[in-house]
C-alpha atoms as a PDB file:
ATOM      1  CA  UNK A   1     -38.528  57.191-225.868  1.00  0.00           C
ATOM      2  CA  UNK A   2     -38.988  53.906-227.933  1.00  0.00           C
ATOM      3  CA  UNK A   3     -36.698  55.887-230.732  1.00  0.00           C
ATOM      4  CA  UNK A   4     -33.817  56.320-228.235  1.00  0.00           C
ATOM      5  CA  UNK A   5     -34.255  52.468-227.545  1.00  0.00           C
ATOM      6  CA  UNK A   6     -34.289  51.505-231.115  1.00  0.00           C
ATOM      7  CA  UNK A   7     -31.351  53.688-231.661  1.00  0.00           C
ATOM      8  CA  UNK A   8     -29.459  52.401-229.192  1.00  0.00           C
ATOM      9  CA  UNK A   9     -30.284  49.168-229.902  1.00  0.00           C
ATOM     10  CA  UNK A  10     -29.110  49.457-233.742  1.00  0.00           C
ATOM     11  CA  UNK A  11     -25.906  50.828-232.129  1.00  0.00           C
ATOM     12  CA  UNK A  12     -24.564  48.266-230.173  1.00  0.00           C
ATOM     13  CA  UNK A  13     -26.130  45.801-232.985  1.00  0.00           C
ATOM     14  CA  UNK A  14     -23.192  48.261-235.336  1.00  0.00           C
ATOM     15  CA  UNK A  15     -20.524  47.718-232.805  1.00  0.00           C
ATOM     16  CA  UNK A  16     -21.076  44.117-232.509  1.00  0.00           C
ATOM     17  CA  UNK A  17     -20.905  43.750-236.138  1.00  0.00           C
ATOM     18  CA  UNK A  18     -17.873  45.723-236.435  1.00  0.00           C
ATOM     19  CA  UNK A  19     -16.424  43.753-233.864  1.00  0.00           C
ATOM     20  CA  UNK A  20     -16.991  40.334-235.495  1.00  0.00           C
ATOM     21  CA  UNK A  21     -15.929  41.391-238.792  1.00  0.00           C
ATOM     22  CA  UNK A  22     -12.517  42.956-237.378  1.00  0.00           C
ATOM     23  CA  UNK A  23     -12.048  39.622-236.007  1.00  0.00           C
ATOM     24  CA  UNK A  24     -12.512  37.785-239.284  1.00  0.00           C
ATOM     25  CA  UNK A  25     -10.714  40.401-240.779  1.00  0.00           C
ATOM     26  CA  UNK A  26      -7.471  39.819-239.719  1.00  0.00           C
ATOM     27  CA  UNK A  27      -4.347  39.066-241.124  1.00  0.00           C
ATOM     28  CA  UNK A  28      -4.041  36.116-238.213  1.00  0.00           C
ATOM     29  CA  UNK A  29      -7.987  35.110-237.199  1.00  0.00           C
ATOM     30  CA  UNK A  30      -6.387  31.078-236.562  1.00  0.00           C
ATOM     31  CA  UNK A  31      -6.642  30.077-233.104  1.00  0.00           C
ATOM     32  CA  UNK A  32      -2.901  30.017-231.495  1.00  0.00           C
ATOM     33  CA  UNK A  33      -1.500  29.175-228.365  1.00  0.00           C
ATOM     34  CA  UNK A  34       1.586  31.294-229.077  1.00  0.00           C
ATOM     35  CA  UNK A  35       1.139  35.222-228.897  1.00  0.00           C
ATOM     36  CA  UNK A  36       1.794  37.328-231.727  1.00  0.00           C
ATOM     37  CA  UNK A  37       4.081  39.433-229.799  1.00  0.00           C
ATOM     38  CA  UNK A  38       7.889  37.511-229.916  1.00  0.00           C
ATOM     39  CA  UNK A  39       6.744  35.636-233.173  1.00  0.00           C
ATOM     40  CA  UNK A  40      10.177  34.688-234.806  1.00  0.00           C
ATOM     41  CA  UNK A  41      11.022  37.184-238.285  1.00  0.00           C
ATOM     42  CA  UNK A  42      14.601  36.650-238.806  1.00  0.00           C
ATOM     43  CA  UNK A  43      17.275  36.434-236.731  1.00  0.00           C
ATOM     44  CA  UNK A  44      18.240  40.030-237.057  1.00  0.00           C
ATOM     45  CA  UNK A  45      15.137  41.022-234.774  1.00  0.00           C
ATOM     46  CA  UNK A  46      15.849  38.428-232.030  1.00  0.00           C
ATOM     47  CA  UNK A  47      18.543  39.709-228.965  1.00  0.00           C
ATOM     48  CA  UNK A  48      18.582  36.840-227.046  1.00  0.00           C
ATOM     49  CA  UNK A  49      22.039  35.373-228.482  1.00  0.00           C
ATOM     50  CA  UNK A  50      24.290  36.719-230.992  1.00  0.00           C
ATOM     51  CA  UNK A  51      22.796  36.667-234.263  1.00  0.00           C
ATOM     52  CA  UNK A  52      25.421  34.000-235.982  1.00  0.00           C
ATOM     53  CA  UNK A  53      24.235  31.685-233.029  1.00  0.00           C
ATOM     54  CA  UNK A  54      20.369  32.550-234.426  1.00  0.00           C
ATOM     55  CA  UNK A  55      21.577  31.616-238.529  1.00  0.00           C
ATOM     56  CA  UNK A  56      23.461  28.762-237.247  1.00  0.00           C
ATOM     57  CA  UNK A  57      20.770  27.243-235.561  1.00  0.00           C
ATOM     58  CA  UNK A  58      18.105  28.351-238.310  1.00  0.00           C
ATOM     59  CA  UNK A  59      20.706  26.597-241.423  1.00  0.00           C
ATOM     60  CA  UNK A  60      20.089  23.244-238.999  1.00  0.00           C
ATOM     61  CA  UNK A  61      16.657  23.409-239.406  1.00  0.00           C
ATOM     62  CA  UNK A  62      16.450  24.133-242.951  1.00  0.00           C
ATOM     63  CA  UNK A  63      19.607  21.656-244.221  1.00  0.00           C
ATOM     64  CA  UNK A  64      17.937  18.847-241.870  1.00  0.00           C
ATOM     65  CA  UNK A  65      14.470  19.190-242.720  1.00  0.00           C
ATOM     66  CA  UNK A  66      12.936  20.947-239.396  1.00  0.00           C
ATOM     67  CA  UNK A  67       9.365  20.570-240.792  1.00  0.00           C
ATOM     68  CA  UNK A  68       9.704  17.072-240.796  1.00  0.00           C
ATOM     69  CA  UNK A  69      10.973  17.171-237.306  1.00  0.00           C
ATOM     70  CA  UNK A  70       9.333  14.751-234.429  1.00  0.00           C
ATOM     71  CA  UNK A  71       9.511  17.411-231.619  1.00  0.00           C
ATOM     72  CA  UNK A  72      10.595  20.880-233.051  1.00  0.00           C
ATOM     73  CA  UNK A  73       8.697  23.392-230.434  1.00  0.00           C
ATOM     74  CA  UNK A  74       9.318  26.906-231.262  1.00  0.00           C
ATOM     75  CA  UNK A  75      11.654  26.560-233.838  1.00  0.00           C
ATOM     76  CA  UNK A  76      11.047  29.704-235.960  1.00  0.00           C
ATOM     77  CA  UNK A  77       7.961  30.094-234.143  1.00  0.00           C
ATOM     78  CA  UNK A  78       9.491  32.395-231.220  1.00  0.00           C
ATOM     79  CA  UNK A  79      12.504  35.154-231.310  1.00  0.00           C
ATOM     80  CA  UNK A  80      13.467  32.953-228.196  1.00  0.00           C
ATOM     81  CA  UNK A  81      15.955  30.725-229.896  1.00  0.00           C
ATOM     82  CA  UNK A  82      16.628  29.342-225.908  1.00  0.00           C
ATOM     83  CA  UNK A  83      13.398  28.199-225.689  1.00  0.00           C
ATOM     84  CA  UNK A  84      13.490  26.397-228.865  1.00  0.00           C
ATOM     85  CA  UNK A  85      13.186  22.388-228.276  1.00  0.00           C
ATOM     86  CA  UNK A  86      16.788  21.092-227.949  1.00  0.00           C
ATOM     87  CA  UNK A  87      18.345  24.069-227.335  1.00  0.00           C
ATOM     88  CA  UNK A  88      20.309  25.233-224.040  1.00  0.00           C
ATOM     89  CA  UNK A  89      21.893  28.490-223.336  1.00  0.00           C
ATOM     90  CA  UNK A  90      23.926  30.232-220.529  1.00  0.00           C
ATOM     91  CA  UNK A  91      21.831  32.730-218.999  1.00  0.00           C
ATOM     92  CA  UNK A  92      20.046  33.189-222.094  1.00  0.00           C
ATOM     93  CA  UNK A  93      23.438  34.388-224.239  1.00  0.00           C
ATOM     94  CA  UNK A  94      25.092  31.858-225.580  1.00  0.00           C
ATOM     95  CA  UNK A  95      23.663  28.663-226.882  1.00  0.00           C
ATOM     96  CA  UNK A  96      26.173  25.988-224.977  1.00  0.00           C
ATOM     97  CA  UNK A  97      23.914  22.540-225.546  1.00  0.00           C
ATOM     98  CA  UNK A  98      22.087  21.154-229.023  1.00  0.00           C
ATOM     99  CA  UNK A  99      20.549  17.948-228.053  1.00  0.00           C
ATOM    100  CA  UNK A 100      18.499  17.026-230.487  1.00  0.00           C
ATOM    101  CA  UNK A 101      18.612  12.953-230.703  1.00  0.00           C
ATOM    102  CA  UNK A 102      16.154  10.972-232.438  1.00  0.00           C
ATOM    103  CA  UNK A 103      14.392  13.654-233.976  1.00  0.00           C
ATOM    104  CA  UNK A 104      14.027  12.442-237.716  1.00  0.00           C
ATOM    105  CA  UNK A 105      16.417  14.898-238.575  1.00  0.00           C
ATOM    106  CA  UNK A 106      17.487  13.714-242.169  1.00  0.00           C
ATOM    107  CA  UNK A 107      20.445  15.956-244.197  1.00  0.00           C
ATOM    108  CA  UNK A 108      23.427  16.856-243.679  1.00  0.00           C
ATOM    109  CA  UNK A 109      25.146  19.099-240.919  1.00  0.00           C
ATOM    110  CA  UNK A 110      24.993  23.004-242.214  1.00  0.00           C
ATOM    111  CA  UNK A 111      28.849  24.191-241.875  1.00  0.00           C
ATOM    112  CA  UNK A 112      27.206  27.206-239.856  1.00  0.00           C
ATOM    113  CA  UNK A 113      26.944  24.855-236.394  1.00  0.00           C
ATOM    114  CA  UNK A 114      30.697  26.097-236.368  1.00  0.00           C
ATOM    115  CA  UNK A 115      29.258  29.447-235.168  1.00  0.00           C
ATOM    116  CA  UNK A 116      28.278  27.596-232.130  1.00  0.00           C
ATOM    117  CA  UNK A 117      31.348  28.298-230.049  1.00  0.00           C
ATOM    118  CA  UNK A 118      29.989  28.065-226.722  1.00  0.00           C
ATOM    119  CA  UNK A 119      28.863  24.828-227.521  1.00  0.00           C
ATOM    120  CA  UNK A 120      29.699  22.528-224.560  1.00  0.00           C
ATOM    121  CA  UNK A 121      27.421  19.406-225.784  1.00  0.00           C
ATOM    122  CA  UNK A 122      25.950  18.660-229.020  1.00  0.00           C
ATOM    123  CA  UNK A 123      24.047  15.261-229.575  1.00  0.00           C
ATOM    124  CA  UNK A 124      22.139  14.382-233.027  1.00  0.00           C
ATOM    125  CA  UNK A 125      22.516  11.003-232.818  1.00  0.00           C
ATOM    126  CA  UNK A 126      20.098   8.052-234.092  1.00  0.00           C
ATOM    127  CA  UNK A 127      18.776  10.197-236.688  1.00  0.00           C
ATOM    128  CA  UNK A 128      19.031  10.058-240.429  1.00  0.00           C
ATOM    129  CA  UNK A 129      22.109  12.712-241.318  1.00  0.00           C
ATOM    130  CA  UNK A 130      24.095  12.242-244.448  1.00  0.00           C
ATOM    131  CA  UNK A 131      27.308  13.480-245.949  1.00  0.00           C
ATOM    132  CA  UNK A 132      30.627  14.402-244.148  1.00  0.00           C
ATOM    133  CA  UNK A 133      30.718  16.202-241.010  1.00  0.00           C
ATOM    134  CA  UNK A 134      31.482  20.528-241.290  1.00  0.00           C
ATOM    135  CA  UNK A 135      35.394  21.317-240.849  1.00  0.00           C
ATOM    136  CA  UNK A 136      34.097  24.442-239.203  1.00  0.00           C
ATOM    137  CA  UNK A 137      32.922  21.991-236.606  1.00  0.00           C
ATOM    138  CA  UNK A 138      36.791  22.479-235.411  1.00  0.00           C
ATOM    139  CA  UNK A 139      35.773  25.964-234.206  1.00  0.00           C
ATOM    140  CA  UNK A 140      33.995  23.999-231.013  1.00  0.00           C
ATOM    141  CA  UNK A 141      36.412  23.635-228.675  1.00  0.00           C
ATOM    142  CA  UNK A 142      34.386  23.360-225.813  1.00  0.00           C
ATOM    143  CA  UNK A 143      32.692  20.791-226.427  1.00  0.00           C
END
């Protein structure tokens, strides 16, 4: 009887181990508030809006310094580019609103925002953009 104890004892002892080192073991053991599941890859994997609307969007964060952002919640952090700070979209299919106004975004306007042809307002004001504004910017006629 005491063997069965002790054997059962150094089993769940095993399990716990293997559970712990599992956990320390993997590829993401950081504490998040964001699940794994929906974590932004590219914008070939998201379906919410059409994937030009995705690049477009992605170009302003890279040409304008997203890291550097003051507010810039789940940009490339979700494949739910309407959930992303700033961002607006018609039942979830078109972006139609980029508000993104004194936001320290510094760089200059990625000609890709001309993808944005749904857009119905677009405000980056009082922030730190340079060079000349996108001709493909013509492409938003409803704004």
């Amino acid at each position: 009887m005491k063997a069965k104890a002790s054997f059962q004892w150094i089993m769940r002892a095993f399990l716990i181990l293997v559970m712990v080192i599992n956990i320390f073991s993997s590829p993401n053991n950081s504490v998040s508030a964001k699940p794994l599941l929906g974590a932004f890859t590219d914008c070939a994997s998201q379906t919410q809006i059409p994937a030009a609307e995705c690049n477009a969007l992605v170009a302003l964060y890279n040409s304008t310094n997203g890291a550097g952002w003051t507010t810039k919640t789940d940009w490339l952090q979700t494949d739910l580019p309407c959930s992303w700070y700033g961002v607006s979209c018609d039942s979830g299919t078109n972006v139609t609103r980029l508000y993104l106004r004194t936001n320290q975004l510094s760089g200059s306007i990625p000609p890709e925002l001309g993808s944005l042809t749904n857009l119905t307002s677009l405000d980056l004001s009082d922030n730190q953009l340079s060079g000349s504004i996108p001709p493909e910017l013509r492409n938003l006629t409803n704004l």
